[in-house]
C-alpha atoms as a PDB file:
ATOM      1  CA  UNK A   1     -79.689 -24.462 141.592  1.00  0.00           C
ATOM      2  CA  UNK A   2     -79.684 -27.403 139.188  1.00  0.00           C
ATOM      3  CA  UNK A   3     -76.300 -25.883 137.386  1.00  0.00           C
ATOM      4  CA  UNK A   4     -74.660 -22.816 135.659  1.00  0.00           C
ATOM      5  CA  UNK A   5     -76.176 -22.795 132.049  1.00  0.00           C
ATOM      6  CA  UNK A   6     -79.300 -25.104 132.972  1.00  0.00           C
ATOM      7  CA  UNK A   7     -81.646 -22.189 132.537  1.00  0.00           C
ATOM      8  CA  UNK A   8     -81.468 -20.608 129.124  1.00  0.00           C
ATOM      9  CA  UNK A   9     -83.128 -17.849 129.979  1.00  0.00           C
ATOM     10  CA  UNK A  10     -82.252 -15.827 133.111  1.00  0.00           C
ATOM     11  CA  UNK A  11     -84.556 -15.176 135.792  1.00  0.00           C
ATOM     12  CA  UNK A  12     -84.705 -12.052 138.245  1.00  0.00           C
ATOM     13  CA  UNK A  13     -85.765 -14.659 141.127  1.00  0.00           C
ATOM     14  CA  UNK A  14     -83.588 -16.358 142.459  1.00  0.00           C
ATOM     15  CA  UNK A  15     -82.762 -19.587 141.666  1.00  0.00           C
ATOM     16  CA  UNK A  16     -83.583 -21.612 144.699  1.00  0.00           C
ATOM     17  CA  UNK A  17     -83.380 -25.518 145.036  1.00  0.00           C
ATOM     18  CA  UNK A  18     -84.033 -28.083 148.062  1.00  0.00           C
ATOM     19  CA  UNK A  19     -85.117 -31.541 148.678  1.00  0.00           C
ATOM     20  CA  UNK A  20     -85.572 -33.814 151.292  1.00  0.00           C
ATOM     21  CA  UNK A  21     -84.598 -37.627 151.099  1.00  0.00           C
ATOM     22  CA  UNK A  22     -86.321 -40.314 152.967  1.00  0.00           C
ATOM     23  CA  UNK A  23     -86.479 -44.008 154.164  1.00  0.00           C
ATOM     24  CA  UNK A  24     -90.317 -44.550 155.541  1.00  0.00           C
ATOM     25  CA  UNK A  25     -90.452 -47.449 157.855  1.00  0.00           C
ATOM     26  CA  UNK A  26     -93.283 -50.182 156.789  1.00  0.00           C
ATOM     27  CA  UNK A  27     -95.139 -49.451 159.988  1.00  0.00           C
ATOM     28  CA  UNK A  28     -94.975 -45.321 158.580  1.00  0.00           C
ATOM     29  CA  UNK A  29     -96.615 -46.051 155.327  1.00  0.00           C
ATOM     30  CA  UNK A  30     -99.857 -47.413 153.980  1.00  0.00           C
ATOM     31  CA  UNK A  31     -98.040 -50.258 151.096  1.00  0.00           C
ATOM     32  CA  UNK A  32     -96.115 -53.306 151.740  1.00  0.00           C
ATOM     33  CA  UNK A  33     -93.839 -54.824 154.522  1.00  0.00           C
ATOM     34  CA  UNK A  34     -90.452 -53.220 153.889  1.00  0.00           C
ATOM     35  CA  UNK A  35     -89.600 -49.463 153.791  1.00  0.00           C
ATOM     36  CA  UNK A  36     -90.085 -46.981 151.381  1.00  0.00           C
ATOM     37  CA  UNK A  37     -87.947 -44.421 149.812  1.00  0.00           C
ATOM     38  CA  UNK A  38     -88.251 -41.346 148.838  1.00  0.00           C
ATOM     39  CA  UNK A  39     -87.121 -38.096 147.538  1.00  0.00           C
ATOM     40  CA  UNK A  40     -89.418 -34.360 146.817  1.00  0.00           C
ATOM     41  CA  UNK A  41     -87.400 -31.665 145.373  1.00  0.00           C
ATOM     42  CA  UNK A  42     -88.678 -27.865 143.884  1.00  0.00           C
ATOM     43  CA  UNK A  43     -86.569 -25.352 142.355  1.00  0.00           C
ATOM     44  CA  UNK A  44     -86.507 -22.275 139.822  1.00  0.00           C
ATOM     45  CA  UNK A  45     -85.750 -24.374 136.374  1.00  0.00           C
ATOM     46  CA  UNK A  46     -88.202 -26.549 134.558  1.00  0.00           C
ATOM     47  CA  UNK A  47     -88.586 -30.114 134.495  1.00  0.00           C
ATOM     48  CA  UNK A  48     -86.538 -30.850 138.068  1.00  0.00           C
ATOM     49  CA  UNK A  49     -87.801 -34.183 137.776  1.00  0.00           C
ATOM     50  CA  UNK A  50     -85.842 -35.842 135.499  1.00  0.00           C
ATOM     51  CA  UNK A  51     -82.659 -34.180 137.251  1.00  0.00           C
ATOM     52  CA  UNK A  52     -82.545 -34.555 140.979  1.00  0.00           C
ATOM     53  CA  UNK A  53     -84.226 -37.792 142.409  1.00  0.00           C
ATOM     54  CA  UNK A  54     -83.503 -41.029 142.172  1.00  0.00           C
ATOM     55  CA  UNK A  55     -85.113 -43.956 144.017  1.00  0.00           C
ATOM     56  CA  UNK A  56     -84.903 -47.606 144.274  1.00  0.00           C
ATOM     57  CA  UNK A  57     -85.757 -50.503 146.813  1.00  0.00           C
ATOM     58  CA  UNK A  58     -82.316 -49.964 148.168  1.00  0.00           C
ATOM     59  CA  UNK A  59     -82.242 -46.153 148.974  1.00  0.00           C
ATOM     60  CA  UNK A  60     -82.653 -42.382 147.826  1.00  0.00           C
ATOM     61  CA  UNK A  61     -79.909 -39.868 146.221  1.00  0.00           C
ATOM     62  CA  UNK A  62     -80.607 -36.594 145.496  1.00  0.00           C
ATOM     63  CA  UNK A  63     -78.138 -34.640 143.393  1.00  0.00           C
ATOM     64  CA  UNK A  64     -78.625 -31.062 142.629  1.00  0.00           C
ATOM     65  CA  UNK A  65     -76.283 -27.270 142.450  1.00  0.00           C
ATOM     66  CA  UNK A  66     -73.888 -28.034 139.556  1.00  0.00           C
ATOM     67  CA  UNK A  67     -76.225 -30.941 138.770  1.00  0.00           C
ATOM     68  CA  UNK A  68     -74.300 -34.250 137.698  1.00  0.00           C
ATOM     69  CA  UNK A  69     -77.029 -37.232 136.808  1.00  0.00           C
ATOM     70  CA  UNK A  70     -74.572 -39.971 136.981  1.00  0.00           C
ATOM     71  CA  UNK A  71     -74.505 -39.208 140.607  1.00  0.00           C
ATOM     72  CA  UNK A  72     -77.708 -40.010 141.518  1.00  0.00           C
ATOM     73  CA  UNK A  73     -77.981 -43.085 139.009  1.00  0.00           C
ATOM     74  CA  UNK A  74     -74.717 -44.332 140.199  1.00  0.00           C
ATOM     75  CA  UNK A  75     -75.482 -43.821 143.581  1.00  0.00           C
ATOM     76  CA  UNK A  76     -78.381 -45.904 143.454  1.00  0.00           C
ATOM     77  CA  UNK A  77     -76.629 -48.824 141.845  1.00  0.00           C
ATOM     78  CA  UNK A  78     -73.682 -48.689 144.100  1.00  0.00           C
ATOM     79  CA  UNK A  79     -76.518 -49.358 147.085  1.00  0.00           C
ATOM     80  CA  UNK A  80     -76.575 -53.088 146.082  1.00  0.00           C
ATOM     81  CA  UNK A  81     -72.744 -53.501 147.366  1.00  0.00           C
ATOM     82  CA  UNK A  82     -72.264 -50.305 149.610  1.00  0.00           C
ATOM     83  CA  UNK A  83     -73.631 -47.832 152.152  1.00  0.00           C
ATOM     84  CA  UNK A  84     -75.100 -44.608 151.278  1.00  0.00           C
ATOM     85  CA  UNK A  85     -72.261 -43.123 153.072  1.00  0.00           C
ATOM     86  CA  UNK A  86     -69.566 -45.069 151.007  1.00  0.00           C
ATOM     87  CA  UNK A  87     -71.121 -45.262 147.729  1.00  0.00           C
ATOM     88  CA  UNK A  88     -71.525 -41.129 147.751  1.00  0.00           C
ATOM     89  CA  UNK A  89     -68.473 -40.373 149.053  1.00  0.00           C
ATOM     90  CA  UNK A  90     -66.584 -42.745 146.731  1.00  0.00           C
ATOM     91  CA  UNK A  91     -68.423 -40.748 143.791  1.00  0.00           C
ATOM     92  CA  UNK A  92     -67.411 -37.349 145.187  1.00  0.00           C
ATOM     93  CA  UNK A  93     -63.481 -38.257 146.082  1.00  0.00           C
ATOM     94  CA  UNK A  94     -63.864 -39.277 141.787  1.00  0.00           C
ATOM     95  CA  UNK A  95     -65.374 -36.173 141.125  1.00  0.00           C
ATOM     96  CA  UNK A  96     -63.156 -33.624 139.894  1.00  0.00           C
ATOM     97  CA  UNK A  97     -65.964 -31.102 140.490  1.00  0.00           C
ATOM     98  CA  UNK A  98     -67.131 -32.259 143.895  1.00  0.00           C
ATOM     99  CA  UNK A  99     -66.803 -28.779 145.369  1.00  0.00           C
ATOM    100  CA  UNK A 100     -69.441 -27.115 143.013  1.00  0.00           C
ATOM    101  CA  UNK A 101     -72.512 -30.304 143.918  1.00  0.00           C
ATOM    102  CA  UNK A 102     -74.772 -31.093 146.285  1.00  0.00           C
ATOM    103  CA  UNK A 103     -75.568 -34.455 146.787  1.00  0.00           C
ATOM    104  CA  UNK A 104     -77.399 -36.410 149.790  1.00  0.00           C
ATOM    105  CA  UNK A 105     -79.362 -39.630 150.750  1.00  0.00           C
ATOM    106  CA  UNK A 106     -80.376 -42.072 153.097  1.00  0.00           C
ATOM    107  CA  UNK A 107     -80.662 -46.241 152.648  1.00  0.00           C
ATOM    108  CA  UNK A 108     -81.370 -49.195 154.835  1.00  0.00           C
ATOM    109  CA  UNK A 109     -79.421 -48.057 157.839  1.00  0.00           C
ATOM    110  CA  UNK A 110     -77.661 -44.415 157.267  1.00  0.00           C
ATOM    111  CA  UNK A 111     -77.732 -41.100 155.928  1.00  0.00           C
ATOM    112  CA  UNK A 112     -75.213 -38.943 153.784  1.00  0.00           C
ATOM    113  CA  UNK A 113     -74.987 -35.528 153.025  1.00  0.00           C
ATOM    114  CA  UNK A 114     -72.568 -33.341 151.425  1.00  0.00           C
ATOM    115  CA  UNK A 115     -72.437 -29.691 149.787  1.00  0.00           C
ATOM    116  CA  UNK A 116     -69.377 -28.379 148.396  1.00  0.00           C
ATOM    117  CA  UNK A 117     -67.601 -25.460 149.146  1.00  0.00           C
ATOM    118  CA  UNK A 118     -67.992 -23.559 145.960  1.00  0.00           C
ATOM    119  CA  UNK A 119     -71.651 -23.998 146.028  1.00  0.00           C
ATOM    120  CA  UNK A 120     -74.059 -20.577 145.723  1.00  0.00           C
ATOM    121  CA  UNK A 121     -75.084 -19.259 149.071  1.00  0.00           C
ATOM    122  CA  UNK A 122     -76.776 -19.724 151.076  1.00  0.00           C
ATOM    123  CA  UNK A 123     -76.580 -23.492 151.289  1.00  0.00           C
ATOM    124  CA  UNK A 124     -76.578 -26.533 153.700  1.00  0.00           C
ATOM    125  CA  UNK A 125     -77.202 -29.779 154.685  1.00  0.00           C
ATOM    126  CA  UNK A 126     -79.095 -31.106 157.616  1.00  0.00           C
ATOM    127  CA  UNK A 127     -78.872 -34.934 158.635  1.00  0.00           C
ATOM    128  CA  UNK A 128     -81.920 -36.614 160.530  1.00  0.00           C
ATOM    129  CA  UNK A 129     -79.788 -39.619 161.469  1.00  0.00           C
ATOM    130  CA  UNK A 130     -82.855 -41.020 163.994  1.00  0.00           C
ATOM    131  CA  UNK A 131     -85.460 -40.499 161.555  1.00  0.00           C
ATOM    132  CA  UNK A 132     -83.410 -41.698 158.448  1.00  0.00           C
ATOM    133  CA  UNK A 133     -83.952 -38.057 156.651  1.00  0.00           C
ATOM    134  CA  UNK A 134     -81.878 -35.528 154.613  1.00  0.00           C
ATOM    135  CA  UNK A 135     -82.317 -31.922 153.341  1.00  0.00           C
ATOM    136  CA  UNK A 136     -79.982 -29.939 151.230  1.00  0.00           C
ATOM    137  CA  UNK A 137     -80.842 -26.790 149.265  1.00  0.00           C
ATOM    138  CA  UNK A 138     -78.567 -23.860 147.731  1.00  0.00           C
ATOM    139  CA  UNK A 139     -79.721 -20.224 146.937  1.00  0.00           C
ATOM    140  CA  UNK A 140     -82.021 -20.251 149.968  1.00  0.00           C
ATOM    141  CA  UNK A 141     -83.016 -16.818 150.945  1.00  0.00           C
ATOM    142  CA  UNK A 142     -83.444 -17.842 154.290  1.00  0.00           C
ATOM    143  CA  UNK A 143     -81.653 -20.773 156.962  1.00  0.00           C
ATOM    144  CA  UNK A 144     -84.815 -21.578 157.812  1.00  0.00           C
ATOM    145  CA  UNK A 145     -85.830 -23.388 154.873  1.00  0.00           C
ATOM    146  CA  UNK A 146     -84.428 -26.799 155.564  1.00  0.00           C
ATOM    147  CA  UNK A 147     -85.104 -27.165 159.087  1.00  0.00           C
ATOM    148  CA  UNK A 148     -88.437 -26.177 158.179  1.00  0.00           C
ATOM    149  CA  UNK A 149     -88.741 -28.949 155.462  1.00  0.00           C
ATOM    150  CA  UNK A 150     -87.104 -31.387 157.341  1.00  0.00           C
ATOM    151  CA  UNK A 151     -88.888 -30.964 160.721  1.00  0.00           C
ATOM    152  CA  UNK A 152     -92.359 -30.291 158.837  1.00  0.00           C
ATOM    153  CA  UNK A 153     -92.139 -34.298 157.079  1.00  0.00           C
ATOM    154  CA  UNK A 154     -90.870 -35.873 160.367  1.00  0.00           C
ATOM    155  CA  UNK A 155     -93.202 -34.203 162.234  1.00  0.00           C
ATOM    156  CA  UNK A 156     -96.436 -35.166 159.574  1.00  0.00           C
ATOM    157  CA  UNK A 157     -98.497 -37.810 159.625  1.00  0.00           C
ATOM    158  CA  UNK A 158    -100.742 -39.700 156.304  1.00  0.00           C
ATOM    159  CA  UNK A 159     -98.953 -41.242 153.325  1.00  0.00           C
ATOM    160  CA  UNK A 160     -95.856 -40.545 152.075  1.00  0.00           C
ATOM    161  CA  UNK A 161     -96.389 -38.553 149.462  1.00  0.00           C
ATOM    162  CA  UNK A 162     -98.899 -35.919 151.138  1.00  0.00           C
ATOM    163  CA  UNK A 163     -96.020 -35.469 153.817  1.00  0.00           C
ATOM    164  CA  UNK A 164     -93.341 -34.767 151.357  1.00  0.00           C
ATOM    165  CA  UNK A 165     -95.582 -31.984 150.142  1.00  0.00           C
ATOM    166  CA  UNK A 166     -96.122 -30.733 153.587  1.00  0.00           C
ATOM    167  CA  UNK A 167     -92.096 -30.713 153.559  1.00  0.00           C
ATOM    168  CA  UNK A 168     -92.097 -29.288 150.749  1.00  0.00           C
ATOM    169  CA  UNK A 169     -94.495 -26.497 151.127  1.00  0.00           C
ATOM    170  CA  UNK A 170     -93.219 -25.832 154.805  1.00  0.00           C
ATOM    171  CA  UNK A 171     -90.044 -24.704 153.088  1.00  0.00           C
ATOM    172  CA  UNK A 172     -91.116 -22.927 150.563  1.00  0.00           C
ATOM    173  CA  UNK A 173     -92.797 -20.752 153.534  1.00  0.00           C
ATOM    174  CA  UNK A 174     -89.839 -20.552 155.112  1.00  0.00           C
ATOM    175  CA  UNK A 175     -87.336 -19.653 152.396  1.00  0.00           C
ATOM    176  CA  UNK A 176     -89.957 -16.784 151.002  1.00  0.00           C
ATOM    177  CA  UNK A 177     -91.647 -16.178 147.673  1.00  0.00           C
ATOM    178  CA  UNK A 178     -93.146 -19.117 146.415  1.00  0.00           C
ATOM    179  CA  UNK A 179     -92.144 -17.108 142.667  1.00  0.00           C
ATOM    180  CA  UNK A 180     -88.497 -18.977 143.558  1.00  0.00           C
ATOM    181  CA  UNK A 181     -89.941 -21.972 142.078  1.00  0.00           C
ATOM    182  CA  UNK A 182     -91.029 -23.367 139.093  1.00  0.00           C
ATOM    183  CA  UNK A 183     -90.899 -26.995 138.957  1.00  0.00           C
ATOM    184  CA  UNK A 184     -91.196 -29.884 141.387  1.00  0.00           C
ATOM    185  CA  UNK A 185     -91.595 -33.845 141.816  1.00  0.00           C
ATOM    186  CA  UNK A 186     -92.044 -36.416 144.367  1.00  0.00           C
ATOM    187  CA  UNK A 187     -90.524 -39.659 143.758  1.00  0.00           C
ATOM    188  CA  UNK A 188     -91.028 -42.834 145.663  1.00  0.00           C
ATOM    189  CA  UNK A 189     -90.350 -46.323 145.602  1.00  0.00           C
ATOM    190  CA  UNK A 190     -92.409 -48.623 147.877  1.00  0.00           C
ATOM    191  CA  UNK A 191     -93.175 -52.076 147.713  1.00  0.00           C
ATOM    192  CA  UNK A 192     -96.644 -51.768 146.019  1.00  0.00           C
ATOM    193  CA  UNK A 193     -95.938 -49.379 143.232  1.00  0.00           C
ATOM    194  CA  UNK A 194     -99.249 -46.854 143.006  1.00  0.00           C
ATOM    195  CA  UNK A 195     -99.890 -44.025 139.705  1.00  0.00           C
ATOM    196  CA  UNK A 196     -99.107 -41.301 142.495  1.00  0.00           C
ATOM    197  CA  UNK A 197     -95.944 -42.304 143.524  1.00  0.00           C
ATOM    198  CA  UNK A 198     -93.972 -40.590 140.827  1.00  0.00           C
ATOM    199  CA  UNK A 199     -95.035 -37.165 140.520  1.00  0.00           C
ATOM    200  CA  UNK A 200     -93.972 -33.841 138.433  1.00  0.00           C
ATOM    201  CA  UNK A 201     -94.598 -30.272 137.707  1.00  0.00           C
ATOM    202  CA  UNK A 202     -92.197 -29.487 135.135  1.00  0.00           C
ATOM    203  CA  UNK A 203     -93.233 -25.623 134.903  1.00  0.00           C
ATOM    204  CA  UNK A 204     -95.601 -23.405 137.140  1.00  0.00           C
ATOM    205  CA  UNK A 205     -96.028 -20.119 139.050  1.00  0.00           C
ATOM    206  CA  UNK A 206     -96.493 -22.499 142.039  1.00  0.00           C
ATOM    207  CA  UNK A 207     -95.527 -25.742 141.035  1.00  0.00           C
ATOM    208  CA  UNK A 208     -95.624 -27.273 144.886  1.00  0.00           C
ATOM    209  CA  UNK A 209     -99.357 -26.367 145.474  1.00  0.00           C
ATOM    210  CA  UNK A 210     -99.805 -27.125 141.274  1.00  0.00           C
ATOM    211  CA  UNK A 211     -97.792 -30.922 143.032  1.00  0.00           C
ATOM    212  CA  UNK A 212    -100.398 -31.038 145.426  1.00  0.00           C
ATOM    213  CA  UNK A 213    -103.413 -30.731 143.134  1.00  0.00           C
ATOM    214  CA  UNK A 214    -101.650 -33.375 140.439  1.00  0.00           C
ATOM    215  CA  UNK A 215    -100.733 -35.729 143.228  1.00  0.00           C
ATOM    216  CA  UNK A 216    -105.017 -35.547 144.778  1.00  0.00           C
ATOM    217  CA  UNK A 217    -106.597 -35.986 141.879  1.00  0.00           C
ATOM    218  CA  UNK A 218    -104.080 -39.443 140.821  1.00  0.00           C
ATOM    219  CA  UNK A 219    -104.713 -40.398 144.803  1.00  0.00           C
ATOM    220  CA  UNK A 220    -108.446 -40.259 144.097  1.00  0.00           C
ATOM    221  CA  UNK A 221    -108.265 -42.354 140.522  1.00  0.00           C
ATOM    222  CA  UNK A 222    -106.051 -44.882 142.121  1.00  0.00           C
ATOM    223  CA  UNK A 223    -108.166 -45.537 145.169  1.00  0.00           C
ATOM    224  CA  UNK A 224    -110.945 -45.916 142.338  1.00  0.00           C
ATOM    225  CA  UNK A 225    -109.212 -48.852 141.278  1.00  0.00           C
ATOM    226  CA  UNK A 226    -109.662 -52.498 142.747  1.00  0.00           C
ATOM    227  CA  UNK A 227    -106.668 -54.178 143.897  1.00  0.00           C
ATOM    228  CA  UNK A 228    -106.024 -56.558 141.676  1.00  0.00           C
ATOM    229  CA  UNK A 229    -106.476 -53.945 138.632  1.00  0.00           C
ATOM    230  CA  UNK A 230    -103.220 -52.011 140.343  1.00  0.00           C
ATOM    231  CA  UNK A 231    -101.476 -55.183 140.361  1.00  0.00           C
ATOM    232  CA  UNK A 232    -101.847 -55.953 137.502  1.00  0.00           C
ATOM    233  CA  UNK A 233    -101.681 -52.435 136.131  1.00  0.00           C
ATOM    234  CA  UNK A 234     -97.901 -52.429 137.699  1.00  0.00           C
ATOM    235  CA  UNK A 235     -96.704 -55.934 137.842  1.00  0.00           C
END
């Protein structure tokens, strides 16, 4: 759920969220020499994208339930001084309405999840300390859902974004009707920037496969392109 009152309209679905935050070691991914971040979310509102993830070369925050943007852009910022750990919390202990968020993320060398008390049912956190990976989700009509997500993107092999998806669509299995959705995005930061590292479906009947469709047919223009043209394209 990205917050009470987000959705105008209500929906006889119900209004499930998750996402999964990662650090991608540079021998895990096909740019650069440091790791990448990243962070794929889906839910049942539009536009999720410009709500939940946030990315830089320091980390990945989530933020999502009662959604609170400042959260994830503050988080971020606070990863130049702090660990994800202490820059979240910190944020949270501030918060006078910590108990109704969800917020999670991982940067150079932890993880932190939390997911307040008054959040909607059914939701969790799971912590992937070893493979530098969070999930969170609310709403989910089944427990299975983040493990499923979580496991699926660890597990997966290829580039970043194609195992975000398989996250992503391993949860959406797990958690039931794919009609629980209707927007998604994959954000990443990695040391070479490409066009299909920042990636949204603001509103479809299945906006992760819709994701998946978007994100191929960027890969394929992008690999099109020689490599100075993407330098210069995103210096």
């Amino acid at each position: 759920m990205l917050g009470r009152g987000y959705l105008s309209v209500p929906r006889e679905d119900p209004d499930v969220t998750f996402s999964l935050c990662a650090r991608v070691p540079s021998s895990a991914h096909e740019v650069g020499d440091r790791p990448a971040y990243a962070v794929a979310v889906t839910t049942d509102a539009p536009a999720v994208g410009a709500f939940c993830p946030f990315v830089s070369s320091r980390g990945a925050v989530a933020t999502q339930a009662f959604v609170n943007v400042r959260l994830g852009r503050r988080g971020i910022d606070l990863l130049a001084d702090l660990g994800v750990e202490d820059a979240l919390a910190g944020l949270l202990a501030a918060d006078d309405h910590a108990e109704n968020r969800q917020l999670h993320g991982v940067d150079t060398d932890g993880v932190f999840g939390f997911t307040g008390e008054n959040t909607d049912p059914f939701a969790d956190h799971r912590l992937y300390d070893d493979h530098g990976v969070t999930v969170a989700g609310n709403i989910l009509t089944d427990e299975a859902t983040l493990p499923a997500a979580g496991e699926t993107f660890i597990e997966s092999d290829g580039r970043i974004g194609d195992r975000l998806l398989d996250g992503l669509a391993a949860g959406v299995e797990a958690g039931g009707d794919e009609r629980g959705h209707s927007s998604a995005a994959v954000s990443i930061w990695a040391p070479q920037t490409t066009p299909y590292h920042d990636l949204r479906v603001d509103e479809h009947e299945t906006p992760v496969a819709e994701l998946r469709r978007v994100r191929a047919a960027a890969v394929e223009a992008s690999d099109g392109f020689s490599e100075a043209s993407k330098h210069r394209i995103f210096d």
